[in-house]
Protein backbone atom coordinates (compact mmCIF):
# COMPACT_ATOMS: atom_id res chain seq x y z
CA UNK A 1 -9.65 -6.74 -32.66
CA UNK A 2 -8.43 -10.05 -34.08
CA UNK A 3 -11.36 -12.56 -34.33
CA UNK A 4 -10.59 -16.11 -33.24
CA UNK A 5 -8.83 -18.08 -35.62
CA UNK A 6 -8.22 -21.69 -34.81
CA UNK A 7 -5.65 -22.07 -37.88
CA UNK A 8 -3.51 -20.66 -35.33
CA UNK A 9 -3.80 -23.31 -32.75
CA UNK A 10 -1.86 -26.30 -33.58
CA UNK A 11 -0.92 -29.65 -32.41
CA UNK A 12 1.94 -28.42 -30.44
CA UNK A 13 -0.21 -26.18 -28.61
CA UNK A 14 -2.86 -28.36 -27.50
CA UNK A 15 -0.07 -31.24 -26.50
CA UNK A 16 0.87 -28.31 -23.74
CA UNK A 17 -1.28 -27.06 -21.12
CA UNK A 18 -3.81 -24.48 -20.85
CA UNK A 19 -3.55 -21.62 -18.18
CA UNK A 20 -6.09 -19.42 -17.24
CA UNK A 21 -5.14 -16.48 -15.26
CA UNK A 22 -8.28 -14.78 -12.85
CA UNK A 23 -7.63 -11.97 -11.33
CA UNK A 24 -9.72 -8.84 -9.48
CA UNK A 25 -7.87 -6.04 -7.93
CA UNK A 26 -9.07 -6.07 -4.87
CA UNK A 27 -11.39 -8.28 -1.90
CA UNK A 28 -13.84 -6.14 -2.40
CA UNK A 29 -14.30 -6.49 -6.10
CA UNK A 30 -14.35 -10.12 -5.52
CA UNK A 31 -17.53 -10.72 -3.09
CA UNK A 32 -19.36 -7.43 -5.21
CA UNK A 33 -18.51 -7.80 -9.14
CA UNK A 34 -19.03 -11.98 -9.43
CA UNK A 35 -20.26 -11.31 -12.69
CA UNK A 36 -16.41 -10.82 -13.71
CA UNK A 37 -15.08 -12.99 -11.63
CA UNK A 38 -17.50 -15.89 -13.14
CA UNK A 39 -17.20 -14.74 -17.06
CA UNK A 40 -13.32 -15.54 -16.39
CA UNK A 41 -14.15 -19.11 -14.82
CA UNK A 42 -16.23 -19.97 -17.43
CA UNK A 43 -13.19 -19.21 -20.32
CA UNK A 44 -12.15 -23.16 -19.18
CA UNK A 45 -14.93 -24.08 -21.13
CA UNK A 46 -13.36 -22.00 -24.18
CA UNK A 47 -10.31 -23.67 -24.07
CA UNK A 48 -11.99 -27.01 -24.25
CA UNK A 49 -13.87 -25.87 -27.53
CA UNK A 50 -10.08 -24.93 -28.91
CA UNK A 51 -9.35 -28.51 -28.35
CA UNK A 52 -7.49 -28.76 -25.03
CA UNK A 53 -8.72 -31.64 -22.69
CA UNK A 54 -10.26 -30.54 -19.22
CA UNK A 55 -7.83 -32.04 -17.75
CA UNK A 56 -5.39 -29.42 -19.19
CA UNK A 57 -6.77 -26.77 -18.11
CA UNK A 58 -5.17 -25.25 -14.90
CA UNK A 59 -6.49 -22.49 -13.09
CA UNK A 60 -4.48 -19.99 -11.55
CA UNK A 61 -6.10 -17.84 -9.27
CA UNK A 62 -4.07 -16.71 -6.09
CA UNK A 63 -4.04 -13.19 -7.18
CA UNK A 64 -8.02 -12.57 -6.58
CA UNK A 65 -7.42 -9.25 -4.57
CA UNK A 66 -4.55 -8.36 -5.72
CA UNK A 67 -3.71 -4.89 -7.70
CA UNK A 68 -2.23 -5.73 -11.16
CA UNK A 69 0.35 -2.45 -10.86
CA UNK A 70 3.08 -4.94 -9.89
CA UNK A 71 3.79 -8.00 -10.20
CA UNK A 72 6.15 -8.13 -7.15
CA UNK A 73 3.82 -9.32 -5.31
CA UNK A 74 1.56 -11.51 -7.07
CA UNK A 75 2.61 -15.13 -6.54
CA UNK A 76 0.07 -16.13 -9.26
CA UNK A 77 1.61 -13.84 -12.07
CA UNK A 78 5.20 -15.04 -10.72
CA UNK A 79 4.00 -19.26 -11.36
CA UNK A 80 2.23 -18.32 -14.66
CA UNK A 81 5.32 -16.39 -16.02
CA UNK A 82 7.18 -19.65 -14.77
CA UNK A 83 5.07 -22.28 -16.31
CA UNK A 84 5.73 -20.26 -19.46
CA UNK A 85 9.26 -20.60 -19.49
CA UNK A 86 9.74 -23.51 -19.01
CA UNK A 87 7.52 -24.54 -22.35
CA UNK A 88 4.71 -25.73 -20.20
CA UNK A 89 2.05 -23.69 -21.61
CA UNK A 90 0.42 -24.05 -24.83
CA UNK A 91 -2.12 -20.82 -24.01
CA UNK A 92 -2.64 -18.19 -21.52
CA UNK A 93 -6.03 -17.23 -21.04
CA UNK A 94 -7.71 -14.23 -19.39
CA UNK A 95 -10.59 -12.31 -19.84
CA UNK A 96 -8.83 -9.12 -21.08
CA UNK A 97 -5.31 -8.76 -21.67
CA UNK A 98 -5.50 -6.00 -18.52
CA UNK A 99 -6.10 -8.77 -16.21
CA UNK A 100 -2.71 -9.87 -16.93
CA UNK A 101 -1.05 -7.27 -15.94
CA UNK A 102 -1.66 -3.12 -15.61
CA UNK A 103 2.02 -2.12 -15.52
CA UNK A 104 3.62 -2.37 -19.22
CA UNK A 105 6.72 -3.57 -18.28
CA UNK A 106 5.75 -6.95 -16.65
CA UNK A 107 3.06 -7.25 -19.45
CA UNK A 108 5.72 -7.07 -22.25
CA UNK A 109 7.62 -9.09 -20.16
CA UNK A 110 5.24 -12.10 -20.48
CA UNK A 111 4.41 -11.17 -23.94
CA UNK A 112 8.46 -11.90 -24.91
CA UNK A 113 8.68 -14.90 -23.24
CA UNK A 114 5.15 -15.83 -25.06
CA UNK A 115 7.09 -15.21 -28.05
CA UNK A 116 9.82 -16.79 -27.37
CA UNK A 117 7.86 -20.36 -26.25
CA UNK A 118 5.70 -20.30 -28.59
CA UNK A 119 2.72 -19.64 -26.20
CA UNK A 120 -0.75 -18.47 -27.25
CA UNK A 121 -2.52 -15.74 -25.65
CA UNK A 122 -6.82 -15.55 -25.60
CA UNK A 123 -9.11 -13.09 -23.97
CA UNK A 124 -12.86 -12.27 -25.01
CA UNK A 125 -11.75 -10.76 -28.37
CA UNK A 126 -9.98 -13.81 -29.83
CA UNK A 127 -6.27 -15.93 -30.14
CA UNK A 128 -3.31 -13.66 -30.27
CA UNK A 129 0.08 -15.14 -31.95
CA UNK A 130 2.78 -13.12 -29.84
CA UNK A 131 5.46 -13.97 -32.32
CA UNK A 132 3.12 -12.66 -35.27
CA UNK A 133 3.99 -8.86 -35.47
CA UNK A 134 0.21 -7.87 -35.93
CA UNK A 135 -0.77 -9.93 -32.65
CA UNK A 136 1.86 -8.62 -30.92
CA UNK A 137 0.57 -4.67 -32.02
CA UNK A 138 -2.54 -4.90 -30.74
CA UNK A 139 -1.79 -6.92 -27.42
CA UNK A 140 1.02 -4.04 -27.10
CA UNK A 141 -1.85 -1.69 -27.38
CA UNK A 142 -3.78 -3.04 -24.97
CA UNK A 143 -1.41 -3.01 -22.45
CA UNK A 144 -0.46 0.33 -23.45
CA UNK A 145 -4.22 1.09 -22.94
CA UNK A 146 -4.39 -0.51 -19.57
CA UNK A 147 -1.65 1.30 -17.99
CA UNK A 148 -3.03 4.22 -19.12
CA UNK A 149 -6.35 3.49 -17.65
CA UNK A 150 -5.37 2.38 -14.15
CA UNK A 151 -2.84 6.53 -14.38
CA UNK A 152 -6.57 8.09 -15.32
CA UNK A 153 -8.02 6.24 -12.51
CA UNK A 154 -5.27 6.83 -10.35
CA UNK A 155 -5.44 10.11 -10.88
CA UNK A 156 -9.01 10.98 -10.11
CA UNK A 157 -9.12 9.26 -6.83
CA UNK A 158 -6.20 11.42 -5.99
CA UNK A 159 -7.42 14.47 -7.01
CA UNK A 160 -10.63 13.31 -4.89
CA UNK A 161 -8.49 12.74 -1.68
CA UNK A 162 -6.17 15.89 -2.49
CA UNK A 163 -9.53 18.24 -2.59
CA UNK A 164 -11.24 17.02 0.97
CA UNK A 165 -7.80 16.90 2.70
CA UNK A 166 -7.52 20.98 1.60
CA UNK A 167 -10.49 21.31 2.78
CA UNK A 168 -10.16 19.54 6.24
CA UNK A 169 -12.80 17.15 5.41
CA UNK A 170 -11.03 13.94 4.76
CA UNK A 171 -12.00 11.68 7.32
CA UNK A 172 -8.71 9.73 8.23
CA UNK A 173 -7.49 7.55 11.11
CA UNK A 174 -7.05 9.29 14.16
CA UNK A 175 -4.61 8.93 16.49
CA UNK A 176 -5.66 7.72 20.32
CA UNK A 177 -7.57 10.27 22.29
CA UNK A 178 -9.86 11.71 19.40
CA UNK A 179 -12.73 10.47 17.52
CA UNK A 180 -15.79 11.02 15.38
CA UNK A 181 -18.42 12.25 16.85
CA UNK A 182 -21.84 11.35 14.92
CA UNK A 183 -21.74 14.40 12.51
CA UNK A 184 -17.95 13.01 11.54
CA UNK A 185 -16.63 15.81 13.24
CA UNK A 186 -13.39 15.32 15.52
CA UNK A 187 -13.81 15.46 18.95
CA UNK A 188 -11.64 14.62 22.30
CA UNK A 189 -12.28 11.26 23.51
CA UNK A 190 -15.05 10.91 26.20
CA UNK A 191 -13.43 8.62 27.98
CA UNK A 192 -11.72 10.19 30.82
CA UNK A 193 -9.02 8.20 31.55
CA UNK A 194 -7.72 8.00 28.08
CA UNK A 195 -7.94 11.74 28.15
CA UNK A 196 -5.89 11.81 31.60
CA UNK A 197 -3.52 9.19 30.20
CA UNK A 198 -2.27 11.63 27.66
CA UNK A 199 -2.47 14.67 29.33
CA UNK A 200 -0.02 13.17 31.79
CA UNK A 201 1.89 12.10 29.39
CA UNK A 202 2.49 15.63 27.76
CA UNK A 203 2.98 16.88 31.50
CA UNK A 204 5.13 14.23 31.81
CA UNK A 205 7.42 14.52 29.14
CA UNK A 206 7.55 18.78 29.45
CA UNK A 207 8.87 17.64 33.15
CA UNK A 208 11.48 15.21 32.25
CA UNK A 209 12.65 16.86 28.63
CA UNK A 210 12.90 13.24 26.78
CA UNK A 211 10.78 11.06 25.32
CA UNK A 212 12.69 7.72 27.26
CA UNK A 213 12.35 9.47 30.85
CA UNK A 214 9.03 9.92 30.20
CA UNK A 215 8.51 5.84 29.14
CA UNK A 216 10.53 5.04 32.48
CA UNK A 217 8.27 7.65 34.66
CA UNK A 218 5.12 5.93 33.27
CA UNK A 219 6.61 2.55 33.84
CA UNK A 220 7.89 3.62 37.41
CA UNK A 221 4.52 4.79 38.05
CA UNK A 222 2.75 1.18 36.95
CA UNK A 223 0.72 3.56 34.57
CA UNK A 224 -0.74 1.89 31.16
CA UNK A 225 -1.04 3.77 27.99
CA UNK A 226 -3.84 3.49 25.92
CA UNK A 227 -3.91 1.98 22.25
CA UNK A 228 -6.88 1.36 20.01
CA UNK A 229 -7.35 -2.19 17.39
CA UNK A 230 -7.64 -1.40 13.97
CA UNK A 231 -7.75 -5.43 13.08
CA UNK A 232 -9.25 -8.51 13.73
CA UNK A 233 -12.31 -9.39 16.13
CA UNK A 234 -11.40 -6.96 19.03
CA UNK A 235 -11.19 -3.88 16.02
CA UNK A 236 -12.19 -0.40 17.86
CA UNK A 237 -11.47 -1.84 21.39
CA UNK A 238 -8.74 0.12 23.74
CA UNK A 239 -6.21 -2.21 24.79
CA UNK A 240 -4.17 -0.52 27.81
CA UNK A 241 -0.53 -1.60 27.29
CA UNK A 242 2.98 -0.16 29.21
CA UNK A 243 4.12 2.58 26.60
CA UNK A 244 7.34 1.92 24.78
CA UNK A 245 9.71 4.62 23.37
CA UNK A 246 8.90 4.17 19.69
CA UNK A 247 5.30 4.69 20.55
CA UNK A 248 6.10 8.23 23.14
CA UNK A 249 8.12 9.36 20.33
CA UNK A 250 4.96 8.99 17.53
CA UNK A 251 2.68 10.77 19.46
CA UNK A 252 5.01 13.53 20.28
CA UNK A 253 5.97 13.91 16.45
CA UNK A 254 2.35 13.90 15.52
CA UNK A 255 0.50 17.28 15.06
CA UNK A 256 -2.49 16.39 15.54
CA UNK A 257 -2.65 16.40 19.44
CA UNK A 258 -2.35 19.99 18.55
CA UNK A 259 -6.21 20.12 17.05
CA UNK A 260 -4.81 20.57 13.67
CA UNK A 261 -6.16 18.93 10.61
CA UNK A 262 -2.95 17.20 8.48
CA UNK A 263 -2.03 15.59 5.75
CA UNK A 264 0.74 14.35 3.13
CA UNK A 265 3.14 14.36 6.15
CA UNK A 266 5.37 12.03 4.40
CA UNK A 267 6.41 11.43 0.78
CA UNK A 268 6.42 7.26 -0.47
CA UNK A 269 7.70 6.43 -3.50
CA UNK A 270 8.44 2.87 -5.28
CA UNK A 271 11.67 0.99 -5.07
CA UNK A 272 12.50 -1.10 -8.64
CA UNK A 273 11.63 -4.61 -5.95
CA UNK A 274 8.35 -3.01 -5.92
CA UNK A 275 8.36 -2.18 -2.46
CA UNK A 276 8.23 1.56 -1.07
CA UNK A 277 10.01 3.89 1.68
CA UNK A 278 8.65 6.71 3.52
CA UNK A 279 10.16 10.06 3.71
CA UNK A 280 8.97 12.31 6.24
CA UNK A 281 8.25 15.98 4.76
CA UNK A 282 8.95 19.60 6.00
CA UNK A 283 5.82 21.22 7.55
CA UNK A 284 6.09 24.02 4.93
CA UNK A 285 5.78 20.95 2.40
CA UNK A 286 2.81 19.16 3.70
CA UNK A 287 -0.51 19.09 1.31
CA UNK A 288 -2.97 20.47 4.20
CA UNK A 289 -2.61 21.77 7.50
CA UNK A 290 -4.95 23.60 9.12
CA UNK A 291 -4.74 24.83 12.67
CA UNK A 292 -6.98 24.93 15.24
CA UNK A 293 -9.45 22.40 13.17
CA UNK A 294 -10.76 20.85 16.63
CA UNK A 295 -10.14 20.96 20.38
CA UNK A 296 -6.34 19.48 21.25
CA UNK A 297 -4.35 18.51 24.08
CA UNK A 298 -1.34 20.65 23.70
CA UNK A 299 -0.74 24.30 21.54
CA UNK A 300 1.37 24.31 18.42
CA UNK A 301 3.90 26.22 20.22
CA UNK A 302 4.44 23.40 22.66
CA UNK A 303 4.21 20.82 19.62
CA UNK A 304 7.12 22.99 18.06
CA UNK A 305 9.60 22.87 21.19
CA UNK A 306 8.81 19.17 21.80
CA UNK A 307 10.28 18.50 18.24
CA UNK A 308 12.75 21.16 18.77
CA UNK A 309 13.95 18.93 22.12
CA UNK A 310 13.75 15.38 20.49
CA UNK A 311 15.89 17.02 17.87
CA UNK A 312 18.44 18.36 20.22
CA UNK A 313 18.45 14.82 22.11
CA UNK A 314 19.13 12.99 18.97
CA UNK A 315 22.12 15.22 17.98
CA UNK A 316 23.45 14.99 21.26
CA UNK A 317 22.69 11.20 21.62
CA UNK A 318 24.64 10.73 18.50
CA UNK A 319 27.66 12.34 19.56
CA UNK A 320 27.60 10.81 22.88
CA UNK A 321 27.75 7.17 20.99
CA UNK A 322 30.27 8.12 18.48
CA UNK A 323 32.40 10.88 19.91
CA UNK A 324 34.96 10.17 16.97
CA UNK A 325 32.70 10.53 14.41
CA UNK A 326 30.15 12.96 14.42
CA UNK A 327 29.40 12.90 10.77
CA UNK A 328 27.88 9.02 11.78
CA UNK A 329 25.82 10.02 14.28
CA UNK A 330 24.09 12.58 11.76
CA UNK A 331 23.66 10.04 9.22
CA UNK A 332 21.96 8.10 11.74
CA UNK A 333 19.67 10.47 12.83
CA UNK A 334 19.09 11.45 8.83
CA UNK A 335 18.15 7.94 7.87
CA UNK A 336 15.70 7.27 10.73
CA UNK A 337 13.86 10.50 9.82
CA UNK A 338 14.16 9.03 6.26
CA UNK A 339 12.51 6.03 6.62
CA UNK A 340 9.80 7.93 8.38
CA UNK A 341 10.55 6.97 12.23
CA UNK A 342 11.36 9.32 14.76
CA UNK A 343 14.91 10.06 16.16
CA UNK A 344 15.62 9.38 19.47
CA UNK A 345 14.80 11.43 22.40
């Protein structure tokens, strides 16, 4: 790699400021791996032995945490790519150029507009001139290499996840009324009442035919549903709340009340803003289902025709609301399942 050669740093540069970008991609990284987290600290000290006054050294850290794939989301990449512009930087530090960014496109964005200031770049194998053609090779490269890297890594964890979930032995969040048992095997809640909550609500709902009679009997009633805390302080506690129709409808549309093991129920992939949409999946399409994996509260038959009936409320619901055009009502329904939400019932 190109050794560090001051003949590049001139007057210019150290009249402008210095930046140094830290970054670890994720929390966890950042209480374990200090080590990293300290060696990119300490590069302020570097810039003050390239002549920049400590005082002209900012630190830009408000992406600790934070997964380099996009830069959507990282307000610290976003304020470093601005200082840039606007000619405020003389350097842009970071311990390797990955740590600027792992997706190639925002990295050769900040390379051009590098370039295009006049803005040095440094990590721990030297000063890179992004206007010089060399420089800019091997910080393409890198970048190149980076993107590459966080694919391979992608990739294996993946293939990881992919393997258990065939095999039924991916341990993932399960829905209220089941839970691991101390061999991480899936059992049926012991708690009764949570039990008799949903088999009442599966009675319930077989009785009335839709998912918003069924909300109004439970309400009528003065009966709670329970829902477990994934967050904060109370995290694994059973809050009893009145059910709601966007909750009934979830746990009718989910198969595993039926004591079968799922997964890959729904497809996500990556808008160009960086953020992503859901679309729910054909069973025949799913990456693991297996039947029967542990004790449920209703058959897979009785799954099936409680889809089949949300699915004939929703076309009819449709039509009801839009008489005049039908052709609405069915994009409706189309673009809730899209965005991964159940259709009326």
């Amino acid at each position: 790699m190109t050794a560090i050669t001051p003949e590049k740093i001139q007057a210019r540069h150290l009249s402008r400021n210095a930046y140094l970008y830290v970054r670890q991609s994720t929390l966890r990284q950042v209480f374990e791996n200090t080590e990293s987290t300290q060696r990119q600290y300490a590069l302020r000290e570097r810039a003050v032995s390239l002549g920049w006054r400590i005082d002209q050294v900012f630190v830009i850290d408000s992406d600790l945490g934070q997964s380099g794939a996009c830069a959507v989301d990282r307000e610290g990449f976003q304020r470093l790519v601005t200082e840039v512009s606007m000619g405020k930087a003389g350097i842009v530090m970071g311990l390797e150029v990955s740590r600027l960014a792992r997706n190639s496109s925002d990295s050769h964005r900040l390379l051009e507009i590098c370039a295009l200031t006049d803005t040095l770049l440094l990590d721990g194998d030297g000063v890179y001139d992004p206007a010089h053609f060399n420089d800019r090779l091997v910080l393409g490269l890198k970048g190149t290499m980076s993107e590459a890297e966080l694919h391979v890594l992608r990739a294996r964890l993946r293939g990881g996840i992919l393997n258990k979930a065939r095999r039924g032995e991916l341990e993932i969040r399960l829905p209220i009324g089941f839970v691991y048992d101390g061999e991480g095997r899936v059992s049926l809640d012991p708690d009764q009442r949570i039990q008799e909550s949903i088999r009442e609500f599966f009675l319930t709902f077989r009785r009335t035919a839709s998912a918003m009679a069924t909300v109004k009997a439970f309400r009528g009633a003065g009966l709670k549903f329970p829902r477990r805390i994934y967050r904060g302080p109370h995290k694994g506690d059973v809050q009893w709340d009145e059910l709601d129709h966007s909750r009934a409808l979830w746990i009718l549309h989910h198969p595993r009340y039926t004591g079968a093991f799922c997964f890959g129920r729904t497809r996500t992939r990556k808008l160009p803003d960086g953020h992503q949409v859901s679309q729910t999946l054909p069973v025949d399409e799913w990456t693991a289902l297996i039947r029967d994996a542990h004790q449920g509260y209703i058959t897979w038959e009785q799954f099936e025709q409680h889809v089949q009936i949300l699915h004939d409320n929703a076309q009819a619901h449709g039509c009801e609301r839009d008489l005049g055009a039908p052709a609405k009502g069915r994009r409706c329904c189309r673009d809730l399942l899209y965005a991964g939400v159940a259709v009326t019932g």
